[in-house]
C-alpha atoms as a PDB file:
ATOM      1  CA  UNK A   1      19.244  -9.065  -5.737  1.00  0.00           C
ATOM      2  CA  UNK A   2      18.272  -6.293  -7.910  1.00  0.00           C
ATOM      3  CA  UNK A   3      17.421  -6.040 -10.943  1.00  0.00           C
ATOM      4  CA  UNK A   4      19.618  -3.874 -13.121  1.00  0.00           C
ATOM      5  CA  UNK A   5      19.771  -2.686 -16.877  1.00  0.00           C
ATOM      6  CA  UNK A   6      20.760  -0.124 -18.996  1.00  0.00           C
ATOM      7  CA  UNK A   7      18.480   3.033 -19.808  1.00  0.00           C
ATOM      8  CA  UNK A   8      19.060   1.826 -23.613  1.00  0.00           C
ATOM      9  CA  UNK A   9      18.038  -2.036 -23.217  1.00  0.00           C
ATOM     10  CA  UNK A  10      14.464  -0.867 -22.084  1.00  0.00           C
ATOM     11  CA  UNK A  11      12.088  -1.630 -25.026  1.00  0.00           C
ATOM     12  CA  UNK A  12       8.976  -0.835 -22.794  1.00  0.00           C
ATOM     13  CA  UNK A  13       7.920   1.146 -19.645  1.00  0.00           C
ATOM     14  CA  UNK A  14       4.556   0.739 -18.064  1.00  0.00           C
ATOM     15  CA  UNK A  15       2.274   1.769 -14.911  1.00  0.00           C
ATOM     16  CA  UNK A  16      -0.416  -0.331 -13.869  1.00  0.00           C
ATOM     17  CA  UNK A  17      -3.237   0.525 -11.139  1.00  0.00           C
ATOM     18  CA  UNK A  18      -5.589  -1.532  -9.408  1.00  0.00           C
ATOM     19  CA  UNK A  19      -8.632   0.837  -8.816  1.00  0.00           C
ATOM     20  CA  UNK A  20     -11.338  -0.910  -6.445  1.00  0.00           C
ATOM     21  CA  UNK A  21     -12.777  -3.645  -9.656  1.00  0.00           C
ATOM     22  CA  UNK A  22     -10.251  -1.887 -11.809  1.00  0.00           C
ATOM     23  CA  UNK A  23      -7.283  -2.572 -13.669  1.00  0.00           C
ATOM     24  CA  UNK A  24      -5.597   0.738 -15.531  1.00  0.00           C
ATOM     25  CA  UNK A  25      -2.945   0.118 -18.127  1.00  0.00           C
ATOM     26  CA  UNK A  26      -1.053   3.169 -19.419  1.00  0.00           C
ATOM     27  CA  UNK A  27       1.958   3.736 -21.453  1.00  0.00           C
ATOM     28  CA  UNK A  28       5.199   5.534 -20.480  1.00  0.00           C
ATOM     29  CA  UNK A  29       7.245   8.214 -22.833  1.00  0.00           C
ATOM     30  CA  UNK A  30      11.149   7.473 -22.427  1.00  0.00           C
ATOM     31  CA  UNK A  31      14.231   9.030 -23.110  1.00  0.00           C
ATOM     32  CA  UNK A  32      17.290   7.370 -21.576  1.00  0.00           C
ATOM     33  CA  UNK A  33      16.362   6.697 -18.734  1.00  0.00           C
ATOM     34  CA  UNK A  34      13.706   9.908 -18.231  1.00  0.00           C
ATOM     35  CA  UNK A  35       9.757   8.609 -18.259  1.00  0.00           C
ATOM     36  CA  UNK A  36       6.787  10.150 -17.583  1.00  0.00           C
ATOM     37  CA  UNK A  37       3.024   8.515 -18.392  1.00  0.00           C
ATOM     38  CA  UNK A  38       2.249   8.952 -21.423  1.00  0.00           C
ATOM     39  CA  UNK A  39      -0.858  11.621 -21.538  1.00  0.00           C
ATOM     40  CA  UNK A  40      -0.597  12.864 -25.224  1.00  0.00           C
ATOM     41  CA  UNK A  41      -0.272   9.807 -26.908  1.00  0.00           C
ATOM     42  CA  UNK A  42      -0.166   6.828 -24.819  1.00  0.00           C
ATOM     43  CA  UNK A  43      -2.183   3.772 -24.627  1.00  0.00           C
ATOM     44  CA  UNK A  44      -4.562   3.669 -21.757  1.00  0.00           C
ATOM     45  CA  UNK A  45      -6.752   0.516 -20.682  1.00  0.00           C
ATOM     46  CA  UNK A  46      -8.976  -0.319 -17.972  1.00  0.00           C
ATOM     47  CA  UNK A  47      -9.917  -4.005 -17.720  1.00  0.00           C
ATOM     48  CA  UNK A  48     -12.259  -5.500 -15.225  1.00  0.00           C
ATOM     49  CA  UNK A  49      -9.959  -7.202 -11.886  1.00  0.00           C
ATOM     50  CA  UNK A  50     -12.134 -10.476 -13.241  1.00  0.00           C
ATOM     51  CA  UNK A  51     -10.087 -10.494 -16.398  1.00  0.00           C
ATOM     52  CA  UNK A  52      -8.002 -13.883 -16.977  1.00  0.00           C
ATOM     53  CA  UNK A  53      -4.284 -13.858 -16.228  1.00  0.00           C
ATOM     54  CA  UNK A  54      -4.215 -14.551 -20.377  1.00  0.00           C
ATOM     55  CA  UNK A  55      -6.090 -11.505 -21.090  1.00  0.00           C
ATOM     56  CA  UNK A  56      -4.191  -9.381 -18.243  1.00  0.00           C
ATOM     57  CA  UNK A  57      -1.187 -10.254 -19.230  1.00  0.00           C
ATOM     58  CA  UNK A  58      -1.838  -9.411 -23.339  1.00  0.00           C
ATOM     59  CA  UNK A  59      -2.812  -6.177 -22.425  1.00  0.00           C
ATOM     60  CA  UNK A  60       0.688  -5.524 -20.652  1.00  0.00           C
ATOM     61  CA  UNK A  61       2.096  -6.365 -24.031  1.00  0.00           C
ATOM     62  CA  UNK A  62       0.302  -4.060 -25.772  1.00  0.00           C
ATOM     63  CA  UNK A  63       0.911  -1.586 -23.634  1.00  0.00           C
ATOM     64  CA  UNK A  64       4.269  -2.031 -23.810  1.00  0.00           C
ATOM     65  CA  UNK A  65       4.524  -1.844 -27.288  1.00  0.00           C
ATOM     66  CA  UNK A  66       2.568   1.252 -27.191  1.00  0.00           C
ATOM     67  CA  UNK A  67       6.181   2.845 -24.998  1.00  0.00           C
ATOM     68  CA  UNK A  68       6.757   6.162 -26.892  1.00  0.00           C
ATOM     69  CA  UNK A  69      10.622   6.204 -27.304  1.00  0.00           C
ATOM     70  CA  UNK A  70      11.987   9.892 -27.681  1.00  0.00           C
ATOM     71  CA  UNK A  71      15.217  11.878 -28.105  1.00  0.00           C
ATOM     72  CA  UNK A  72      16.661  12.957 -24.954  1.00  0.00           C
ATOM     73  CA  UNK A  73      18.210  15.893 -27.128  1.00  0.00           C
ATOM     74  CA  UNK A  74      15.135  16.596 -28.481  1.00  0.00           C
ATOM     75  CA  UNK A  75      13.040  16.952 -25.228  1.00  0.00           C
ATOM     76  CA  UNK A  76      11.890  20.894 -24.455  1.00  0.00           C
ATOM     77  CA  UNK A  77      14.501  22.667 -22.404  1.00  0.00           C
ATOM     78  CA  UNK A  78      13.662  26.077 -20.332  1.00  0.00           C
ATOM     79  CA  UNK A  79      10.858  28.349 -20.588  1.00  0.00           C
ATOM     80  CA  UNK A  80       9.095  25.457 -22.717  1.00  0.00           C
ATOM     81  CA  UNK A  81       9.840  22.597 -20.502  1.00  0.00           C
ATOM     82  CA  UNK A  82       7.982  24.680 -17.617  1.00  0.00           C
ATOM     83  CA  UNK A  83       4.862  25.004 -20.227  1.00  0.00           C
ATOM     84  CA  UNK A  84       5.092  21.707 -21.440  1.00  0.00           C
ATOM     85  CA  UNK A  85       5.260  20.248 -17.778  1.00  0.00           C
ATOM     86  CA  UNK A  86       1.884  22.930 -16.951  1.00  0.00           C
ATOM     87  CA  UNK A  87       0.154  20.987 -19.805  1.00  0.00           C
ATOM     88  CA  UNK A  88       0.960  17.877 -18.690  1.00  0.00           C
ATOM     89  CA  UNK A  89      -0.082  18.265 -15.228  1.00  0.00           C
ATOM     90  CA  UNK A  90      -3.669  19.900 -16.893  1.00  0.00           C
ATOM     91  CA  UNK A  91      -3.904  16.296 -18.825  1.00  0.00           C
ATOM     92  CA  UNK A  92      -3.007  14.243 -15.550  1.00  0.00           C
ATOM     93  CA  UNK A  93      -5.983  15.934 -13.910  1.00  0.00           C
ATOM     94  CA  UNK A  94      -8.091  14.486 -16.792  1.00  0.00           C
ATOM     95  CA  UNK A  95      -6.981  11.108 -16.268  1.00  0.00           C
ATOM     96  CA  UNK A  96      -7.573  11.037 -12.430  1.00  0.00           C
ATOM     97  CA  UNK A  97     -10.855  12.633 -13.647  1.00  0.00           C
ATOM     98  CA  UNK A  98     -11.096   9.417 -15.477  1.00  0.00           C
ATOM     99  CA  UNK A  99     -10.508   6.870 -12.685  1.00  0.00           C
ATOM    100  CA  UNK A 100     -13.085   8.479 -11.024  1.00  0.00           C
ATOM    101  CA  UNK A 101     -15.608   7.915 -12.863  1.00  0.00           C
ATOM    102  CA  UNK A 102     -15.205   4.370 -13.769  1.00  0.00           C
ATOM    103  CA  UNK A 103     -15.028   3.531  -9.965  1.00  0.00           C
ATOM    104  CA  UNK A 104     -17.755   5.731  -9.667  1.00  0.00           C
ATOM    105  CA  UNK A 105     -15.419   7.068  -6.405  1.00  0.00           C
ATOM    106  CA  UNK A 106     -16.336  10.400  -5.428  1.00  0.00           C
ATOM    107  CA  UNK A 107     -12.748  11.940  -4.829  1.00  0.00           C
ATOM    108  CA  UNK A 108      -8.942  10.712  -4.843  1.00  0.00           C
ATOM    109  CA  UNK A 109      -9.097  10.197  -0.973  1.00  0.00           C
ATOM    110  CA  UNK A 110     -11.779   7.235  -1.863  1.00  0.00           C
ATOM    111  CA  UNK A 111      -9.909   6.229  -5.476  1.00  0.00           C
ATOM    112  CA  UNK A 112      -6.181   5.594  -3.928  1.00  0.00           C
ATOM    113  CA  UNK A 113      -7.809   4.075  -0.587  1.00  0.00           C
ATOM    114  CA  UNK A 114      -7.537   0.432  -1.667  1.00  0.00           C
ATOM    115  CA  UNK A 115      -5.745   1.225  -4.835  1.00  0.00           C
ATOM    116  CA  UNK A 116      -2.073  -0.537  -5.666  1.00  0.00           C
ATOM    117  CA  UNK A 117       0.712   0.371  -8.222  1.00  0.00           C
ATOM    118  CA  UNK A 118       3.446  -1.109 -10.028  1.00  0.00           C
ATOM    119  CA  UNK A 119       5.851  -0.037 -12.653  1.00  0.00           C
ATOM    120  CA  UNK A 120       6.786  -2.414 -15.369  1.00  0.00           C
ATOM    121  CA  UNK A 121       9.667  -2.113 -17.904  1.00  0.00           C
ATOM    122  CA  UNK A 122      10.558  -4.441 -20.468  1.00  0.00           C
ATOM    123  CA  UNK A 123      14.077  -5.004 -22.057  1.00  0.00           C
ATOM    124  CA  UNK A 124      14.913  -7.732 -24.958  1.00  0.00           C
ATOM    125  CA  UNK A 125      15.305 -10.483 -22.600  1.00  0.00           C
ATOM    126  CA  UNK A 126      12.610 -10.004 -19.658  1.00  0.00           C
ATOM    127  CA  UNK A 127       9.616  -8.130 -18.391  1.00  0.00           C
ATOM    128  CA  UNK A 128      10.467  -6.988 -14.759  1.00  0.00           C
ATOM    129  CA  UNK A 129       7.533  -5.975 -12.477  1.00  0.00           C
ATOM    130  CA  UNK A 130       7.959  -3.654  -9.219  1.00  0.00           C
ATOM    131  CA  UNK A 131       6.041  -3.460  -6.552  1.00  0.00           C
ATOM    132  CA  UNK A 132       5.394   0.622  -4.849  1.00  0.00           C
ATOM    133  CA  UNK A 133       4.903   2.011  -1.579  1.00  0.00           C
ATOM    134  CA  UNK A 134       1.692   4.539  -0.891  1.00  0.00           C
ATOM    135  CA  UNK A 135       3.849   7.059   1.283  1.00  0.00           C
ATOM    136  CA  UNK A 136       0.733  10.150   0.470  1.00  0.00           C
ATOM    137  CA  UNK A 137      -2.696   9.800   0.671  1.00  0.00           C
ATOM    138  CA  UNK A 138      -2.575   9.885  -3.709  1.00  0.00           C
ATOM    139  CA  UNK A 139       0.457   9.170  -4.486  1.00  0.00           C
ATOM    140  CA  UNK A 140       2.715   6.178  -4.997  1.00  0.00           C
ATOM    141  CA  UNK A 141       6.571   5.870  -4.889  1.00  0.00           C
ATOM    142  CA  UNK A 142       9.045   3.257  -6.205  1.00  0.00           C
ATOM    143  CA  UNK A 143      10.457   1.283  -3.181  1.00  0.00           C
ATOM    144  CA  UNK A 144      14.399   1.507  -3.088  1.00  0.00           C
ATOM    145  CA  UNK A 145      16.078  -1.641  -3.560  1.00  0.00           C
ATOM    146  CA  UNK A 146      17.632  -2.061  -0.460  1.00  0.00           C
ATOM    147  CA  UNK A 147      14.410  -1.105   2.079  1.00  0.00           C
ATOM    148  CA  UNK A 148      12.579  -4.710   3.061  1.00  0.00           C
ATOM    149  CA  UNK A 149       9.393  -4.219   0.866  1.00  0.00           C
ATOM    150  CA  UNK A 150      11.121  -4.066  -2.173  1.00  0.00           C
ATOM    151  CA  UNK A 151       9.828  -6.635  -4.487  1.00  0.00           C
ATOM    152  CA  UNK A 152      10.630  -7.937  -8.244  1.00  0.00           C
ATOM    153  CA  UNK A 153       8.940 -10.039 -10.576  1.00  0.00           C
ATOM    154  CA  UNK A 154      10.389 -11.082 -13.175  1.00  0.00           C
ATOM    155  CA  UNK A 155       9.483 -13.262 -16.695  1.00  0.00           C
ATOM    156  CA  UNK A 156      11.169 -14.221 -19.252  1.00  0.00           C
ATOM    157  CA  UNK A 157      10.364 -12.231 -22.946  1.00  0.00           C
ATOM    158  CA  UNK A 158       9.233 -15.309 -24.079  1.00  0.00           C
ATOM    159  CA  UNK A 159       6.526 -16.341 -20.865  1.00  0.00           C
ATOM    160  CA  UNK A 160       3.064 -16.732 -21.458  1.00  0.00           C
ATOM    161  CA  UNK A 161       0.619 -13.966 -21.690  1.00  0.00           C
ATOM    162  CA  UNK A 162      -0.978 -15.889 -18.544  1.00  0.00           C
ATOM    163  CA  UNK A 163       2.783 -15.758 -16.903  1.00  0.00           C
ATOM    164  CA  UNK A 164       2.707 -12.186 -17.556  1.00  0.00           C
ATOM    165  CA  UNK A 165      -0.793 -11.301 -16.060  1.00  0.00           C
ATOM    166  CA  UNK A 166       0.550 -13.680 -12.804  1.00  0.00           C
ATOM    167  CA  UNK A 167       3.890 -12.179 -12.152  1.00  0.00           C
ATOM    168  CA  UNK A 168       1.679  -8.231 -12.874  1.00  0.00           C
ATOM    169  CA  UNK A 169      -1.014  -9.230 -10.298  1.00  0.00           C
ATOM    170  CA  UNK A 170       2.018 -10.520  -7.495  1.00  0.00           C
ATOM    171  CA  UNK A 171       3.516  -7.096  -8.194  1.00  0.00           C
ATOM    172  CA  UNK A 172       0.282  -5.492  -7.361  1.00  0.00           C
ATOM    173  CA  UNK A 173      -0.578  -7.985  -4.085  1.00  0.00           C
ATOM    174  CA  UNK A 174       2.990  -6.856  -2.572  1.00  0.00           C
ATOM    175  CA  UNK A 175       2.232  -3.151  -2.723  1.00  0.00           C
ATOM    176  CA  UNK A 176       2.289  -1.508   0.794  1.00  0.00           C
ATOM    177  CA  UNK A 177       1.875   1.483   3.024  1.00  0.00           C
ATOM    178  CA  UNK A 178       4.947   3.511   4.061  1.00  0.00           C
ATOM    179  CA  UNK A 179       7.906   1.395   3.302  1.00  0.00           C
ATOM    180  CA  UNK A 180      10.450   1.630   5.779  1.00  0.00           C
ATOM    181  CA  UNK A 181      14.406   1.388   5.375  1.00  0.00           C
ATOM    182  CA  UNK A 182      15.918  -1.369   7.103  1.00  0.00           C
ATOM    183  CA  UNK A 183      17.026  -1.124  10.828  1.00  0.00           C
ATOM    184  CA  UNK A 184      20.316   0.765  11.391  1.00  0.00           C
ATOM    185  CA  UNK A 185      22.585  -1.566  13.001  1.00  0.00           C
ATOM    186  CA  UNK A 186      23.899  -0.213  16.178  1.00  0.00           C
ATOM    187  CA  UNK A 187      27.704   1.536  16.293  1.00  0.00           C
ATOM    188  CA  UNK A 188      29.951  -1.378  18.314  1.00  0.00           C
ATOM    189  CA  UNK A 189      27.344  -4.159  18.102  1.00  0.00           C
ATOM    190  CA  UNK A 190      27.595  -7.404  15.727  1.00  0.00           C
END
């Protein structure tokens, strides 16, 4: 089963890396539905992979409070969408920059070679955690919901901050390479 909510129930939307000893908590911006990580004003943690679940799992809830909520009417359109997307992308670079050196990995190649992702958003009932698929050498993707891979944690609002940091960490453990769709059943067979 998937999970399934409204782009208005979200009260939080999160990315979370494991980098080599690393954890990397950063906020998301939304708008209906539309989210992006948060480079301008977001919250952005590392935390040592030795951290307790307890610890872990507090600084998911800070991050998620730290979700910057914003009008989808009042997002840049056009000619300033393209320049606000350049600036963006100038930021992102700074961030990478970032991860580098605090694995003290000499390029992205050697940064995403071990490294896992998952996507977290928050409504007023549950946290739900997703696990990703590494389909580029840098870059993760959300897995759809009906390939194999496709994995969900989720936790009650009112779980422990060591629940939280458990059901994170499974999300991260279940990342893989290349997800796959599911075998296409064969025309005439049953």
């Amino acid at each position: 089963m998937s999970f399934k909510c409204l782009p208005r129930d979200v009260t939080g939307r999160i990315e979370i890396y494991r980098f080599g000893t690393f954890y990397r908590l950063t906020s998301c911006m939304y708008a209906l539905g539309l989210s992006g990580t948060d480079l301008n004003h977001g919250l952005d943690e590392f935390l040592p992979t030795t951290v307790s679940d307890a610890e872990f799992g507090a600084a998911i809830r800070r991050c998620h409070d730290a979700t910057r909520f914003e009008d989808w009417n009042t997002l840049p359109r056009g000619e300033a969408a393209k320049a606000a997307s350049r600036e963006w992308k100038k930021k992102l670079v700074l961030w990478k920059h970032k991860a580098l050196e605090m694995t003290a990995c000499q390029n992205l190649e050697a940064l995403y070679e071990d490294a896992r992702y998952s996507n977290s958003r928050r409504t007023k009932g549950v946290y739900v955690f997703f696990n990703s698929s590494l389909d580029n050498p840098t870059e993760f993707f959300d897995i759809p919901d009906h390939f194999p891979d496709c994995r969900e944690f989720i936790v009650k609002q009112s779980a422990s901050d060591e629940m939280l940091g458990q059901a994170a960490r499974a999300a991260l453990d279940a990342g893989v390479r290349n997800a796959m769709p599911p075998p296409r059943a064969r025309r005439g067979s049953e």
